[in-house]
C-alpha atoms as a PDB file:
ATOM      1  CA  UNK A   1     -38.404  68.398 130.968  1.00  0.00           C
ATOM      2  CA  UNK A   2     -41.919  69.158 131.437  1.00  0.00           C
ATOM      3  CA  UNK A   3     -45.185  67.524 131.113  1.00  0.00           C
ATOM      4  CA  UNK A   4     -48.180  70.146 130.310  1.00  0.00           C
ATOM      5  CA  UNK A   5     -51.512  69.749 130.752  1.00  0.00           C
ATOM      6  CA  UNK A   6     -55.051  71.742 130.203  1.00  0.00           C
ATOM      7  CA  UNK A   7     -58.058  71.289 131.333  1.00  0.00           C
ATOM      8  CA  UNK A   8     -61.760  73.126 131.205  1.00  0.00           C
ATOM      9  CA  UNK A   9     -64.819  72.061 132.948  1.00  0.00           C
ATOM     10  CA  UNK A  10     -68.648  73.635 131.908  1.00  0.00           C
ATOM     11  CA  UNK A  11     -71.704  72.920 132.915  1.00  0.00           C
ATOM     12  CA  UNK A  12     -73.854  73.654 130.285  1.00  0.00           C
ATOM     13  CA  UNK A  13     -75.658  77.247 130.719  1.00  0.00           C
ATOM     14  CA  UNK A  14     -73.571  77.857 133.997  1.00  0.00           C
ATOM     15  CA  UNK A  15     -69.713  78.404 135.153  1.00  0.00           C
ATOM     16  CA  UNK A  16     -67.083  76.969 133.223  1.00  0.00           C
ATOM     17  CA  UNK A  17     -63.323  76.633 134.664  1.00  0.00           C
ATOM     18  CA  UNK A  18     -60.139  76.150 133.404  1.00  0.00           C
ATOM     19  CA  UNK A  19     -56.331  75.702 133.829  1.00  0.00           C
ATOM     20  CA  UNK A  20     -53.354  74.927 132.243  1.00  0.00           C
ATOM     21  CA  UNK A  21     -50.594  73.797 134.493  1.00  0.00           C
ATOM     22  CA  UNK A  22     -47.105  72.168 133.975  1.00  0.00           C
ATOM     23  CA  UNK A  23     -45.185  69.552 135.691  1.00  0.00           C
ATOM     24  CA  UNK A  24     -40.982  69.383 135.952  1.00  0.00           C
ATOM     25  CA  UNK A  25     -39.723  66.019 135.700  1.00  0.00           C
ATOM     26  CA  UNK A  26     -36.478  64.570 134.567  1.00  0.00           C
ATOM     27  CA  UNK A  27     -38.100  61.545 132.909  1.00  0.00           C
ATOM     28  CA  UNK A  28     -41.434  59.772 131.817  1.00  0.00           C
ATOM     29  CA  UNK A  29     -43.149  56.424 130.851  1.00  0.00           C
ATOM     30  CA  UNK A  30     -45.875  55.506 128.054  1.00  0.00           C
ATOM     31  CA  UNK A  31     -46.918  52.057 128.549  1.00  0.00           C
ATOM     32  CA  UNK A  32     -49.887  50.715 125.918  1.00  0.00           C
ATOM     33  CA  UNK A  33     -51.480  47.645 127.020  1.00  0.00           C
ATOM     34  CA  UNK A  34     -54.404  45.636 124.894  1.00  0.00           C
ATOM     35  CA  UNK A  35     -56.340  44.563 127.729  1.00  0.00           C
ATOM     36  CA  UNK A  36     -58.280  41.142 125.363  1.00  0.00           C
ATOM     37  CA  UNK A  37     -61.976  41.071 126.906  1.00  0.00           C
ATOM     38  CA  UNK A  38     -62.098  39.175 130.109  1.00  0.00           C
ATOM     39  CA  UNK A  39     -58.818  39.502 131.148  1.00  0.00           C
ATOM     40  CA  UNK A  40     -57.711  40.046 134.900  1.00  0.00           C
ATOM     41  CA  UNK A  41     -55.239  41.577 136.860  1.00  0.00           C
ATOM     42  CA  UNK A  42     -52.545  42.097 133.649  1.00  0.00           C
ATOM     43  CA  UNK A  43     -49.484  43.083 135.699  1.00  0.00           C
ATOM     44  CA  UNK A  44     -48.241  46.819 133.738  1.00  0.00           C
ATOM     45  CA  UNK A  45     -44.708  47.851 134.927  1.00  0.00           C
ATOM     46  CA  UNK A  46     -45.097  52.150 135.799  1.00  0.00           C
ATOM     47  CA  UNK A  47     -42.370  53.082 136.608  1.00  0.00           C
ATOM     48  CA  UNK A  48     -38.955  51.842 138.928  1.00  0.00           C
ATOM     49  CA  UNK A  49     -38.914  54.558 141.071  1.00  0.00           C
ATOM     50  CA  UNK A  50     -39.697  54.968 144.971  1.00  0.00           C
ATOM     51  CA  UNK A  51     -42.151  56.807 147.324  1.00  0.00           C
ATOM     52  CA  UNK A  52     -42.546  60.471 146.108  1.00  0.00           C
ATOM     53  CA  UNK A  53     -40.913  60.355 142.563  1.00  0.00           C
ATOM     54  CA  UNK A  54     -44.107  60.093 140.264  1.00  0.00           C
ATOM     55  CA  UNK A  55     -44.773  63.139 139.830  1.00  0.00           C
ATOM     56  CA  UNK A  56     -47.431  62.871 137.074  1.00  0.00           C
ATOM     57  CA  UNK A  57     -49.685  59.864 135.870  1.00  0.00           C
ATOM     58  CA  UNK A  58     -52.340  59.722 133.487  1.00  0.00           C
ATOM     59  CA  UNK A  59     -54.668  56.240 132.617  1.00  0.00           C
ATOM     60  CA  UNK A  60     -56.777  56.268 129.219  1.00  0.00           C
ATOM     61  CA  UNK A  61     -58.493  53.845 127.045  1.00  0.00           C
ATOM     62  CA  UNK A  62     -60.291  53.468 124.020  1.00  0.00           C
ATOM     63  CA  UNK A  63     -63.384  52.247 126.345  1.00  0.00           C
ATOM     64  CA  UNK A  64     -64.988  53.639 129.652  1.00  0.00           C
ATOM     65  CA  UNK A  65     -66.904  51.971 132.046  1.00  0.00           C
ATOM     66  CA  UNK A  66     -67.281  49.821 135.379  1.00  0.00           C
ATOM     67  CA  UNK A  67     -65.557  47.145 133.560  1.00  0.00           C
ATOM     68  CA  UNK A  68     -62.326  48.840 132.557  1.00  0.00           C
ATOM     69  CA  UNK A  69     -59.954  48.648 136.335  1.00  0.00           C
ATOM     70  CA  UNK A  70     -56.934  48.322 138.110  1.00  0.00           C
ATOM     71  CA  UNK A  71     -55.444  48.229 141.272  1.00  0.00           C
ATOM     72  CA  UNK A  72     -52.196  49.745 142.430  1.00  0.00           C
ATOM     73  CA  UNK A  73     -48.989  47.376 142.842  1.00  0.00           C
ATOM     74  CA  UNK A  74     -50.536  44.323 144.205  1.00  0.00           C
ATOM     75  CA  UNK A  75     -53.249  42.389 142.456  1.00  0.00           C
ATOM     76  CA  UNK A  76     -54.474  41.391 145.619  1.00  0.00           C
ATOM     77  CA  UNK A  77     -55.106  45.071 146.324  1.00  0.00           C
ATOM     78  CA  UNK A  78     -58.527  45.604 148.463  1.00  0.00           C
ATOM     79  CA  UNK A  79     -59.183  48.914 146.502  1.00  0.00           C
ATOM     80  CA  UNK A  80     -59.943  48.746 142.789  1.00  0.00           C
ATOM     81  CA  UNK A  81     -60.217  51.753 140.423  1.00  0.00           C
ATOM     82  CA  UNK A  82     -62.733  52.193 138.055  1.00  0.00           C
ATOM     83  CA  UNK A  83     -61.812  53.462 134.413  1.00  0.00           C
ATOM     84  CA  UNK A  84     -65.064  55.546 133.764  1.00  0.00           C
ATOM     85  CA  UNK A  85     -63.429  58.145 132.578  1.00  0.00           C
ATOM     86  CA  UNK A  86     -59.733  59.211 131.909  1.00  0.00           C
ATOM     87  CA  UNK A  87     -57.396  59.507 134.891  1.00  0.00           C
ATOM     88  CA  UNK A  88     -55.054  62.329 135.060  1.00  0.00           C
ATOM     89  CA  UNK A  89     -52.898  63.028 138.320  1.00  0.00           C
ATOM     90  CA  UNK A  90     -51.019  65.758 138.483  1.00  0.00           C
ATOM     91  CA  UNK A  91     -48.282  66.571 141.032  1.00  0.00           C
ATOM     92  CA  UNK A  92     -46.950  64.137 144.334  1.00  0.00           C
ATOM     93  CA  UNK A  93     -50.058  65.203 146.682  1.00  0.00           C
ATOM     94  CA  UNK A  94     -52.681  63.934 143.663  1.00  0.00           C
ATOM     95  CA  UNK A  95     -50.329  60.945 142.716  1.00  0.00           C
ATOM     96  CA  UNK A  96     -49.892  59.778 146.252  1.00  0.00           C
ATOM     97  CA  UNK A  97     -54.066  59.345 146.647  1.00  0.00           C
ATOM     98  CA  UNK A  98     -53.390  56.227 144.588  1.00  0.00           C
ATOM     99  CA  UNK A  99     -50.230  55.194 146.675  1.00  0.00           C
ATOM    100  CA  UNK A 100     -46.994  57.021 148.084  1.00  0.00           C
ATOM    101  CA  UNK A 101     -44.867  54.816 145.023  1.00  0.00           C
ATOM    102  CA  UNK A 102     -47.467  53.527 142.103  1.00  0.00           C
ATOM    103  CA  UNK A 103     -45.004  51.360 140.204  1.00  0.00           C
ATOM    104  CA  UNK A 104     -47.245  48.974 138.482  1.00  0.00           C
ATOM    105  CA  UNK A 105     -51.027  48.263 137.371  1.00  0.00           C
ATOM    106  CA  UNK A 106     -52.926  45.391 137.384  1.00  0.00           C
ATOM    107  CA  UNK A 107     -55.586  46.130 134.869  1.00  0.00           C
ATOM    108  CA  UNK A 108     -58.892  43.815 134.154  1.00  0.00           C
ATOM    109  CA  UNK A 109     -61.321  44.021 131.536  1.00  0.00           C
ATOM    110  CA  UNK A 110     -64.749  42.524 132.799  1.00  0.00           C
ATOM    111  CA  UNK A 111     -66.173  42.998 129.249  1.00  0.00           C
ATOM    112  CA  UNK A 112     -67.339  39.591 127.777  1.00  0.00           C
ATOM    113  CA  UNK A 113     -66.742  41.151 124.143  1.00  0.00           C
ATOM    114  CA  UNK A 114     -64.952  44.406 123.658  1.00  0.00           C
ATOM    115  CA  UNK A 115     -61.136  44.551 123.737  1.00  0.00           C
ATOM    116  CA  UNK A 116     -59.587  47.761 124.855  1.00  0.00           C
ATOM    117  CA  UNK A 117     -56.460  49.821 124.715  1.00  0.00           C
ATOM    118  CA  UNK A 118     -55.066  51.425 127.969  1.00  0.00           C
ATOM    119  CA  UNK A 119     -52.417  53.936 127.859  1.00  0.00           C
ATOM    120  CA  UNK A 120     -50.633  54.821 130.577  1.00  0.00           C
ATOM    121  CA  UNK A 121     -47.717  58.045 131.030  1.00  0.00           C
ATOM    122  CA  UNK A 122     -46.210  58.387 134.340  1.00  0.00           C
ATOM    123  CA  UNK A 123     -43.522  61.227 134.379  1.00  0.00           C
ATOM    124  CA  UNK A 124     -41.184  61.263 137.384  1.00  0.00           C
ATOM    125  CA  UNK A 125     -37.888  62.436 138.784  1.00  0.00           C
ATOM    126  CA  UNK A 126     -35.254  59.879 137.761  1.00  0.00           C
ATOM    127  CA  UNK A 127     -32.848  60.162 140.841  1.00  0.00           C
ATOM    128  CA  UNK A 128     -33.664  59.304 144.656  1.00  0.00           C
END
């Protein structure tokens, strides 16, 4: 199966690029996750797989901002992420900047009042 994706980038009154792209994997995750405001380090399961088999992940919200992280399969991770925008990974080299086998998320909310909604689709080969 495939995952496709499109994306175009302007600057107003200058260049403007685009792309739309495809990914071949054999299957995918959606995991949605209400992340309550102040809550830390809410374990979120990615995917089973090992090193190299994500092959595609994408993070959104209903909220961006500083406050909106995660870390990558340890919530004692040194390196957070920062949800200011959506997060959209496509292919092993892109997916591997997070880490070599992403298989879970531990997402915090650092708002004091606003609840949010993460989504999260991983799509990856389904044999070693």
């Amino acid at each position: 199966m495939r995952i496709a994706y499109q994306a175009t980038v302007a600057v107003p009154n200058g260049p403007s690029i685009s792309s739309s792209r495809s990914v071949e994997v054999e299957a995918f995750d959606l995991v949605e996750v209400e992340l309550a405001a102040g809550a830390a380090d809410v374990e979120v399961e990615v995917q089973p797989g090992a090193a190299g088999q994500v092959k595609f992940l994408a993070v959104t919200s209903t909220r961006y901002g500083p406050e909106i992280s995660y870390k990558v399969n340890s919530a004692s991770a040194t390196e957070t992420h920062s949800l200011d925008q959506p997060h959209v990974l496509a292919g092993e080299g892109a997916v591997s900047m997070l880490d070599a086998a992403p298989e879970k998320l531990f997402m915090s909310n650092a708002s004091t009042d606003t609840d949010v909604t993460v989504q999260v689709l991983a799509g990856r080969d389904a044999t070693p």
